[in-house]
Protein backbone atom coordinates (compact mmCIF):
# COMPACT_ATOMS: atom_id res chain seq x y z
CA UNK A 1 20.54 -26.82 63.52
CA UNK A 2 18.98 -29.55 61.07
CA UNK A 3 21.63 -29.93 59.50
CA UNK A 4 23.93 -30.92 62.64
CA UNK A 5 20.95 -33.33 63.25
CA UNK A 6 21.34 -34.56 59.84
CA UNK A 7 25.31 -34.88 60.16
CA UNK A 8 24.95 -36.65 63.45
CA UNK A 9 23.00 -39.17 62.17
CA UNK A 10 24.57 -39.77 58.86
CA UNK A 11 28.20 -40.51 61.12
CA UNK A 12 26.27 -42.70 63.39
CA UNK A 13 25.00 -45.21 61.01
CA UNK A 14 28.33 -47.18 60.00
CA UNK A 15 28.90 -48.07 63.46
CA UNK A 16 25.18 -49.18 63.62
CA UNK A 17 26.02 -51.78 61.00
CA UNK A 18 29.84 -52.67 62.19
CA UNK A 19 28.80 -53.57 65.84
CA UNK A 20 29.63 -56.81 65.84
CA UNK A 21 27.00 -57.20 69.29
CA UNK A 22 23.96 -56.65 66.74
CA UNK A 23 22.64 -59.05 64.50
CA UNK A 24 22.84 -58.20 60.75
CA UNK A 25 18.85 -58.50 60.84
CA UNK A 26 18.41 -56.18 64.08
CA UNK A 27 21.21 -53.95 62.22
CA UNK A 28 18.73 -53.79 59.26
CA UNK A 29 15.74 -53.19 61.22
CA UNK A 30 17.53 -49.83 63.28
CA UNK A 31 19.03 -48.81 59.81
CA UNK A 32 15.32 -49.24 58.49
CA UNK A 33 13.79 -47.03 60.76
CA UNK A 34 16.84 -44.66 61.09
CA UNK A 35 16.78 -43.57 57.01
CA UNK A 36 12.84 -43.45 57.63
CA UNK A 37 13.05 -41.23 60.08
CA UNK A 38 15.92 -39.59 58.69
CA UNK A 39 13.90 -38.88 55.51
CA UNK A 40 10.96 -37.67 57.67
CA UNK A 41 12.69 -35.59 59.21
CA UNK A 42 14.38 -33.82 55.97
CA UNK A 43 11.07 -33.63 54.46
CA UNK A 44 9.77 -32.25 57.31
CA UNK A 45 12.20 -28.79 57.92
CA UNK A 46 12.38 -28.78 54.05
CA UNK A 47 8.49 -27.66 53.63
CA UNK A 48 8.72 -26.26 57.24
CA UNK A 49 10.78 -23.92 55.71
CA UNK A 50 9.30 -23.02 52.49
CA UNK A 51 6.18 -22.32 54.46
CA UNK A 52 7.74 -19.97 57.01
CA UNK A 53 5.31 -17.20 56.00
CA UNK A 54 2.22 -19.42 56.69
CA UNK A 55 2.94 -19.79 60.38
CA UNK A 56 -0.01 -22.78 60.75
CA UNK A 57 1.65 -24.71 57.94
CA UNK A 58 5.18 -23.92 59.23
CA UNK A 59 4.53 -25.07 62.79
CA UNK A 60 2.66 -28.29 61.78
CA UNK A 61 6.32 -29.23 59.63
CA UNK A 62 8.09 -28.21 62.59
CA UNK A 63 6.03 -30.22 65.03
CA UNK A 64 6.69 -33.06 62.16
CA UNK A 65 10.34 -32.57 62.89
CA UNK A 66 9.37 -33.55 66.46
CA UNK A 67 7.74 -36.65 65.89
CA UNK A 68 10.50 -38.05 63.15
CA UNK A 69 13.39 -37.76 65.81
CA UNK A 70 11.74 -38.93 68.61
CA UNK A 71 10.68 -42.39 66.25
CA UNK A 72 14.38 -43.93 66.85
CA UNK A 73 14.54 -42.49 70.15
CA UNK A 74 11.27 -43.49 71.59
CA UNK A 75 12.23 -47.62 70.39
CA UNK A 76 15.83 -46.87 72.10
CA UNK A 77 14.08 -45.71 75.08
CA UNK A 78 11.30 -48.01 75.57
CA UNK A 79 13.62 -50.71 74.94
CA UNK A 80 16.71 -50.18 78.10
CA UNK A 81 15.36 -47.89 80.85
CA UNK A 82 11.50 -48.75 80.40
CA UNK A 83 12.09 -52.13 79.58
CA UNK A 84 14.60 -52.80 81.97
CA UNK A 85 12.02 -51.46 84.90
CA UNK A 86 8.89 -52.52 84.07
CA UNK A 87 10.85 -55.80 83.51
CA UNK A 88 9.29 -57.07 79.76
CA UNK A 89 10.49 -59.31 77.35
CA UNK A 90 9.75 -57.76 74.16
CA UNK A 91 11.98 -58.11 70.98
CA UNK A 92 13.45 -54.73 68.70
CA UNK A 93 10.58 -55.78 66.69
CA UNK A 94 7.35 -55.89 69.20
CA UNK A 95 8.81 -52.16 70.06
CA UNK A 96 8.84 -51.52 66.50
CA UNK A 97 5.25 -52.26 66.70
CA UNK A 98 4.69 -50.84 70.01
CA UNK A 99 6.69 -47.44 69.39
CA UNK A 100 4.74 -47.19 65.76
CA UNK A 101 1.18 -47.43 67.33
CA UNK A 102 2.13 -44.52 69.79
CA UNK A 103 2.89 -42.44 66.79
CA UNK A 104 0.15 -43.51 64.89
CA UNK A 105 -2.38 -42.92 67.60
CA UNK A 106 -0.56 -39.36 68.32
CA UNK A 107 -0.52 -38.35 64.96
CA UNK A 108 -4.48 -39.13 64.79
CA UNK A 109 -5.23 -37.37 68.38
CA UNK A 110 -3.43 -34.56 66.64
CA UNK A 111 -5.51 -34.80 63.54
CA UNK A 112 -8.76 -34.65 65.61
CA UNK A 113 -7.83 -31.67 67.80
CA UNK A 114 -6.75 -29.64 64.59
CA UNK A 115 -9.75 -30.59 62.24
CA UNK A 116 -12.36 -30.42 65.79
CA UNK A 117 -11.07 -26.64 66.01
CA UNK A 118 -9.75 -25.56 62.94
CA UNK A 119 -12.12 -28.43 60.04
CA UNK A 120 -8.58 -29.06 57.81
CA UNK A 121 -6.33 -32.41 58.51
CA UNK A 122 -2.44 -31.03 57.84
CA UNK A 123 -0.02 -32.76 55.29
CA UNK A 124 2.53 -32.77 57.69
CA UNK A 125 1.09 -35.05 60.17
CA UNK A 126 -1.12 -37.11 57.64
CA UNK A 127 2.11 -38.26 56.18
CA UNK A 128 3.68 -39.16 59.22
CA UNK A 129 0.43 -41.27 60.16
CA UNK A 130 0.49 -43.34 56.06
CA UNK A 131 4.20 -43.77 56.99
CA UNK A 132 3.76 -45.75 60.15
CA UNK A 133 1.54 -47.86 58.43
CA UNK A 134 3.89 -48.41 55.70
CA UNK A 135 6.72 -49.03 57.78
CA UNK A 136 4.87 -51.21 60.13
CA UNK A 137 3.85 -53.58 56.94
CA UNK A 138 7.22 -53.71 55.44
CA UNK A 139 9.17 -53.55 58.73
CA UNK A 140 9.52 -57.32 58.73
CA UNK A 141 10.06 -58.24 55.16
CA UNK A 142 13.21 -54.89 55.05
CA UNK A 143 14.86 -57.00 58.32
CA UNK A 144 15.72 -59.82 56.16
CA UNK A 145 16.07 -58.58 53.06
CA UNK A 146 19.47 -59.19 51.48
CA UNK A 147 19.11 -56.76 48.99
CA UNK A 148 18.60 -54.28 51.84
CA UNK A 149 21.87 -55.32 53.71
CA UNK A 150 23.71 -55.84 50.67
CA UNK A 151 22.62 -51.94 49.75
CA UNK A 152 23.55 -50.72 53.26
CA UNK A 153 26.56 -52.67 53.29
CA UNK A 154 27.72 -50.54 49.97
CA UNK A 155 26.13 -47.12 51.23
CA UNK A 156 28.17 -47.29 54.28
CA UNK A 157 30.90 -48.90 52.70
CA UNK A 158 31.04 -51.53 55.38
């Protein structure tokens, strides 16, 4: 099943780039977060799955799975049906912002509740919480980088 999710993903991102409605720096900025998330999520059912005999550790990967996905998603989301209701005017990259905070804050309610009941803080969701920092600091410099669109121009072969 990861690997369809992995498949799916990998087909969608030349048409990210060729839409000729996006703007090579919002193109960037999904492609950004989409390989982020993409890697994440690899990472994430990789040591899921060489931990399958330590159930904790195999659930907190899996869970990690959860929160890679729904990264792209949650931006997509908040940005047409939420945005469209609640009627705001942010940009792709205030949800950036926005949608990285929620993780962020997630990952560290999640961090409490384990090490409040069980006194350990997981890999798993410790790197997910470093890598929304990370992302959120370099989020704007990647955007309008032309190295970066010149490398996903050649690794899509667009």
């Amino acid at each position: 099943m990861a690997g369809g999710v992995v498949f799916s993903a990998l087909q969608m991102l030349p048409f990210i780039l060729s839409n000729p409605n996006l703007p090579p720096s919002l193109a960037n900025g999904i492609l950004f977060i989409d390989f982020v998330a993409l890697g994440g999520f690899v990472i994430s059912v990789y040591f899921g799955v060489r931990n399958v005999k330590d159930t904790r550790i195999h659930g907190r990967w899996m869970i990690a799975t959860v929160f890679w996905s729904l990264l792209p998603a949650l931006i997509r989301f908040l940005n047409y049906p939420v945005g469209k209701i609640v009627n705001w005017d942010l940009n792709f990259t205030e949800l950036v912002y926005v949608t990285n905070g929620l993780v962020f804050l997630s990952m560290g309610l999640i961090i409490l509740i384990d090490y409040s009941k069980e006194k350990i803080i997981y890999t798993s969701y410790s790197i997910i919480a470093i890598v929304m920092i990370i992302m959120s600091i370099s989020y704007s410099y990647m955007v309008e980088a032309p190295w970066w669109g010149n490398f996903l121009k050649v690794l899509l072969k667009n």
